[in-house]
N, C-alpha and C. Protein backbone atom coordinates (compact mmCIF):
# COMPACT_ATOMS: atom_id res chain seq x y z
N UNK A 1 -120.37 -58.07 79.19
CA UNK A 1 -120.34 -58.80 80.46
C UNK A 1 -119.82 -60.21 80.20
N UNK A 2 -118.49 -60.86 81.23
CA UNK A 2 -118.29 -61.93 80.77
C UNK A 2 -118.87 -62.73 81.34
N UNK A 3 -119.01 -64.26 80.39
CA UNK A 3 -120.23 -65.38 80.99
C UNK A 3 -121.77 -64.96 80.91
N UNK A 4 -122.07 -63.67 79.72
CA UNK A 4 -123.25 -63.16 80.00
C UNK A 4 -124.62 -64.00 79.74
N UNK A 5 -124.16 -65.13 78.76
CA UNK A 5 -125.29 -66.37 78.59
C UNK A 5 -125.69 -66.84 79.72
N UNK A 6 -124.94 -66.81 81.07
CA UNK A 6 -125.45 -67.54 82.78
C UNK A 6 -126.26 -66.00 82.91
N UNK A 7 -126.33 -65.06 82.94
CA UNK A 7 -126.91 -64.21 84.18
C UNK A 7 -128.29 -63.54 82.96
N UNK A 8 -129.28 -63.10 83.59
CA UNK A 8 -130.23 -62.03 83.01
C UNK A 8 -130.76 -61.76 83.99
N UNK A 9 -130.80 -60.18 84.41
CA UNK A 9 -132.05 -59.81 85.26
C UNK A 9 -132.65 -58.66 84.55
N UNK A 10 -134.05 -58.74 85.04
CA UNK A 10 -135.15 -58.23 84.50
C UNK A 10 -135.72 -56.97 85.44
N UNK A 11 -135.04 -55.85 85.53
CA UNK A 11 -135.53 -55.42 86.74
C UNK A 11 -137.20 -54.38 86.23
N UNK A 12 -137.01 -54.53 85.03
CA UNK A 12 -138.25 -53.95 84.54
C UNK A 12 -139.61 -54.69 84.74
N UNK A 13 -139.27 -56.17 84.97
CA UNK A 13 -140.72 -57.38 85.30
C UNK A 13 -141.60 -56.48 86.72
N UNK A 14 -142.88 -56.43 86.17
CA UNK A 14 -144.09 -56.16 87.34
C UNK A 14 -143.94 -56.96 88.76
N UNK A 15 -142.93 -58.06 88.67
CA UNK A 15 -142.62 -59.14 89.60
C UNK A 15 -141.39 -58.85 90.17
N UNK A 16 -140.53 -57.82 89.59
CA UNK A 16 -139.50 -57.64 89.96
C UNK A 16 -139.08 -57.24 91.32
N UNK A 17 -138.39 -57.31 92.50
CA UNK A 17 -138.03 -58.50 92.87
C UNK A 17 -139.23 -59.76 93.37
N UNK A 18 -139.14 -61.28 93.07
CA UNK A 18 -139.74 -61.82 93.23
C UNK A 18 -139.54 -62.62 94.49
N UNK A 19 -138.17 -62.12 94.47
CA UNK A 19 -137.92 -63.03 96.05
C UNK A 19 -137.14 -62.07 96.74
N UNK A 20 -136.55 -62.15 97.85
CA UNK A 20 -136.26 -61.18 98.57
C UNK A 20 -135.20 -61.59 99.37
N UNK A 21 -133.61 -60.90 99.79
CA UNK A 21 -132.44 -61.38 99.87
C UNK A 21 -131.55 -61.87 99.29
N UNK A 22 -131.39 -61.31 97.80
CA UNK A 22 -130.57 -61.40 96.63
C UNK A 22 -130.29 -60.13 96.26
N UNK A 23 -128.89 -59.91 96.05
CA UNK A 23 -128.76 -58.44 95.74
C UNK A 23 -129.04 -58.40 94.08
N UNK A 24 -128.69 -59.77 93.30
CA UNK A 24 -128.79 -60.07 92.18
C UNK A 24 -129.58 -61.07 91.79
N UNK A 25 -131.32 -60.74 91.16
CA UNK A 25 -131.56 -61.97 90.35
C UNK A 25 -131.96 -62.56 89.46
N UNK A 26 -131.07 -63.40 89.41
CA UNK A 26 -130.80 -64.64 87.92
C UNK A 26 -132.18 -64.60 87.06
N UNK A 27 -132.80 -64.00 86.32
CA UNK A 27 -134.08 -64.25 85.86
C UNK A 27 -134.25 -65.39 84.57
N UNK A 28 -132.95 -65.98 84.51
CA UNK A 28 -133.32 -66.72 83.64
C UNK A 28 -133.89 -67.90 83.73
N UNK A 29 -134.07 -68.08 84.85
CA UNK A 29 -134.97 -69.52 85.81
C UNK A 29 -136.17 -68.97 86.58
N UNK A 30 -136.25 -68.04 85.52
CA UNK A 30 -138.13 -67.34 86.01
C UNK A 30 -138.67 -68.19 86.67
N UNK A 31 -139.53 -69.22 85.72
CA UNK A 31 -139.73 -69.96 86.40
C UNK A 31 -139.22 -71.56 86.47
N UNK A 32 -139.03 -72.10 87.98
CA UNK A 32 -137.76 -72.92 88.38
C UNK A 32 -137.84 -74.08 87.56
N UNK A 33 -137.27 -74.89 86.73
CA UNK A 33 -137.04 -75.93 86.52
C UNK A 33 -137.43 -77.32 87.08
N UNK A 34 -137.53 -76.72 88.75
CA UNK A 34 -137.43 -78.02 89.66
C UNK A 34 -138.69 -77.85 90.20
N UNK A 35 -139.93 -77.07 90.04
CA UNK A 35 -140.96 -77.07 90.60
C UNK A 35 -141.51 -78.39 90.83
N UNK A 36 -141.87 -78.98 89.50
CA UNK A 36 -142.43 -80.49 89.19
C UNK A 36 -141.91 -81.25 89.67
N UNK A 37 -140.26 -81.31 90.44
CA UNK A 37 -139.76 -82.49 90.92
C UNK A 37 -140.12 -82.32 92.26
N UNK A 38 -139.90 -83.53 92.80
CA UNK A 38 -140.44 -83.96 94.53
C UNK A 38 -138.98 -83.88 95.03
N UNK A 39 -137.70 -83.94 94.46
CA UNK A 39 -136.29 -83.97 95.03
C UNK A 39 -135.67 -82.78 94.14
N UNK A 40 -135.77 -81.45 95.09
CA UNK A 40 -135.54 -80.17 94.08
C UNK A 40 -134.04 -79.77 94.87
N UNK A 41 -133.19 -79.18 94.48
CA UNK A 41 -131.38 -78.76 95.21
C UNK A 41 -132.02 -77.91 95.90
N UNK A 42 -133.12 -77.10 96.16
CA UNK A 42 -134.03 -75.40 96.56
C UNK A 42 -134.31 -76.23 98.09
N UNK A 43 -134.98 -75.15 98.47
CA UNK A 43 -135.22 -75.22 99.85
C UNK A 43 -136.67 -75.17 99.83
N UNK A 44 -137.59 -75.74 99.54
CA UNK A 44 -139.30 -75.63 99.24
C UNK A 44 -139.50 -75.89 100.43
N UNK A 45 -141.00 -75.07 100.86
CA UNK A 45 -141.91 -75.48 101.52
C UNK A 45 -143.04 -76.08 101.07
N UNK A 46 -143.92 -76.97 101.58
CA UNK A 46 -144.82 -77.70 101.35
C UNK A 46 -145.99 -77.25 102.45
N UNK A 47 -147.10 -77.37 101.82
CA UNK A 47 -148.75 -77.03 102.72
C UNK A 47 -149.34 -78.11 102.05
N UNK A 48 -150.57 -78.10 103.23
CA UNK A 48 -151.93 -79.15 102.23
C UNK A 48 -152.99 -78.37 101.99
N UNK A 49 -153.74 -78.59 100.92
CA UNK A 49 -154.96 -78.33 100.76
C UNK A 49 -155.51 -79.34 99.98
N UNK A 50 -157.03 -78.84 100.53
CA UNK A 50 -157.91 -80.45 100.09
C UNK A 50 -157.18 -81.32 100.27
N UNK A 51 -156.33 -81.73 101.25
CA UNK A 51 -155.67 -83.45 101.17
C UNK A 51 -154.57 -83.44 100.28
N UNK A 52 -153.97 -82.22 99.42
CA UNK A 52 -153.07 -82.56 98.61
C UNK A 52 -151.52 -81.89 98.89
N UNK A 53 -150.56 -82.52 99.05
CA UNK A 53 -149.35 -81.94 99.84
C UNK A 53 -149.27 -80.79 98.34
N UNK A 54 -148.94 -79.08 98.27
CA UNK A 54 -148.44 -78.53 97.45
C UNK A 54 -146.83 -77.83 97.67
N UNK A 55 -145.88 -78.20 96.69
CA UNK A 55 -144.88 -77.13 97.11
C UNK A 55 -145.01 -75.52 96.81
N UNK A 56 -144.50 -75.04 98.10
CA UNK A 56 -144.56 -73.65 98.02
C UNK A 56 -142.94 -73.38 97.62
N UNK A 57 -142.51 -72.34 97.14
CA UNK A 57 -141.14 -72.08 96.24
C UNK A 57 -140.91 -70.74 96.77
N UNK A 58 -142.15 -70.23 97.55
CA UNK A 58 -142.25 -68.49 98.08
C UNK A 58 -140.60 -67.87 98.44
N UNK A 59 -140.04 -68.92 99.23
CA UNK A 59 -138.63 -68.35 100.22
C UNK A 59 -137.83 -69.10 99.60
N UNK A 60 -137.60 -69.62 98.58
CA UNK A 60 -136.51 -70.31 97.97
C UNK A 60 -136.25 -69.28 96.52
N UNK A 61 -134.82 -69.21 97.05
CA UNK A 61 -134.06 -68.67 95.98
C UNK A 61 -132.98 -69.61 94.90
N UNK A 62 -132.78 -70.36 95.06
CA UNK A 62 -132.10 -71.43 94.95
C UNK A 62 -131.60 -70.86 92.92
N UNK A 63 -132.54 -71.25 92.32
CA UNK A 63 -132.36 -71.27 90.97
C UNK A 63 -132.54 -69.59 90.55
N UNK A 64 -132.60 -68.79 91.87
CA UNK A 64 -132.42 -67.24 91.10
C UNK A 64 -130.97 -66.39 91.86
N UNK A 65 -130.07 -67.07 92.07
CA UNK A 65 -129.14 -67.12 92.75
C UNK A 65 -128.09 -66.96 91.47
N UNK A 66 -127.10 -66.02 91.08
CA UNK A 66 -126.21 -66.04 89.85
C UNK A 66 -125.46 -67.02 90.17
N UNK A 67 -125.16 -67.37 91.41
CA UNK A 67 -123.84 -68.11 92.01
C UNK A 67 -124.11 -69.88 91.90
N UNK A 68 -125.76 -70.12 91.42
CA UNK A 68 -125.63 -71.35 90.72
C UNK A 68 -126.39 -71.92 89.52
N UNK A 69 -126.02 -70.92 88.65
CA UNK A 69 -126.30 -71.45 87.45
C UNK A 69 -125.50 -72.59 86.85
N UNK A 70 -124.18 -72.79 86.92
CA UNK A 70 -123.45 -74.17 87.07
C UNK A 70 -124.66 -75.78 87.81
N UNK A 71 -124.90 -75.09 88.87
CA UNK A 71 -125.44 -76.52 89.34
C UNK A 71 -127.08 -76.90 88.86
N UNK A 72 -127.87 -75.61 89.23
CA UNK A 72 -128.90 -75.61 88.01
C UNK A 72 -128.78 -76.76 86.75
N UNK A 73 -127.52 -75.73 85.64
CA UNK A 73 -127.95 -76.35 84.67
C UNK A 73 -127.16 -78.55 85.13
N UNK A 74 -126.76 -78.79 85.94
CA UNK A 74 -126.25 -80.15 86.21
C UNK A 74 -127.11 -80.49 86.45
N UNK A 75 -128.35 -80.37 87.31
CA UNK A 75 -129.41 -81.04 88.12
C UNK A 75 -130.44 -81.15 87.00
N UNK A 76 -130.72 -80.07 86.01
CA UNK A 76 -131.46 -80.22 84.15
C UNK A 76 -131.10 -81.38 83.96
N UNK A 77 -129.75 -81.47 83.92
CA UNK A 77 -129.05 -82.41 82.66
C UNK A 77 -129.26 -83.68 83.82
N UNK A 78 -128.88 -83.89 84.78
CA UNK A 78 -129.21 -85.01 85.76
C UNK A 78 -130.55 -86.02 85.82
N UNK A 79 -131.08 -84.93 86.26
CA UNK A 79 -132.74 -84.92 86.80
C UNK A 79 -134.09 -85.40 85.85
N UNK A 80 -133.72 -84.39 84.86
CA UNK A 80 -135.15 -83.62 83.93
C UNK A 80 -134.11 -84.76 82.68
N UNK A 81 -133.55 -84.41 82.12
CA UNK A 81 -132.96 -84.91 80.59
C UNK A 81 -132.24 -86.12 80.67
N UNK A 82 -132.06 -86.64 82.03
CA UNK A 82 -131.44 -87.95 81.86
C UNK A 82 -132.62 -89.06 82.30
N UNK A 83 -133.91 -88.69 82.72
CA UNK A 83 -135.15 -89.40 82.57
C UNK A 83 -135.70 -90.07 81.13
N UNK A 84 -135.48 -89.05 80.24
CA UNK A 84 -135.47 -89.07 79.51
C UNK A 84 -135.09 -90.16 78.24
N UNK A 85 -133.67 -90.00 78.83
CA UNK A 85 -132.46 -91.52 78.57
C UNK A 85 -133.19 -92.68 79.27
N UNK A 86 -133.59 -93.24 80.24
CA UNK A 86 -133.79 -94.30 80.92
C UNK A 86 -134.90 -94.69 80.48
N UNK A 87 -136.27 -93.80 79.94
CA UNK A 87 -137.50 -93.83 79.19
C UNK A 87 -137.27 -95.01 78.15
C-alpha cells in the first residue's frame, strides 16, 4: 500500500468502529492527540459536570479521517512540540 506509514485500521479492535460515518478509519490516532488541548482542528463537544466544562470527542472524527493525516501530523508539530520550543 502506498503512503502505508499515514493509514492503519484495526478492524479487529472490540471498539471497532469507534465513530460512525467513515467508510475508513485512520486508527493510528486511536487516541486523539488533541484531546488535552482547549484549541483542537476536531469538532468537540463540551458538557459540565460538577462545575467542570469536559470535552466530549463522541462525534468528532477529525484525527480518524485518512484524508488528514497531513494536517494532524502539522497541528503535533505546531501545537504539542513547538510548546515545547518556547518552554
Amino acid at each position: 500500500m502506498e503512503n502505508s506509514y499515514k493509514f492503519f485500521e484495526n478492524k479487529d479492535c472490540e471498539y471497532y468502529p469507534c465513530h460512525k460515518g467513515l467508510d475508513h478509519i485512520n486508527c493510528l490516532f486511536c487516541y486523539c492527540p488533541f484531546y488535552l488541548l482547549e484549541d483542537c482542528p476536531g469538532t468537540p463537544q463540551y458538557s459540565e459536570k460538577n462545575g467542570k466544562k469536559i470535552k466530549v470527542c463522541t462525534n468528532c472524527t477529525f484525527s480518524h479521517n485518512p484524508d488528514n493525516y497531513e494536517r494532524v501530523m502539522e497541528e503535533i508539530k505546531k501545537k504539542i512540540i513547538g510548546k515545547e520550543k518556547d518552554a
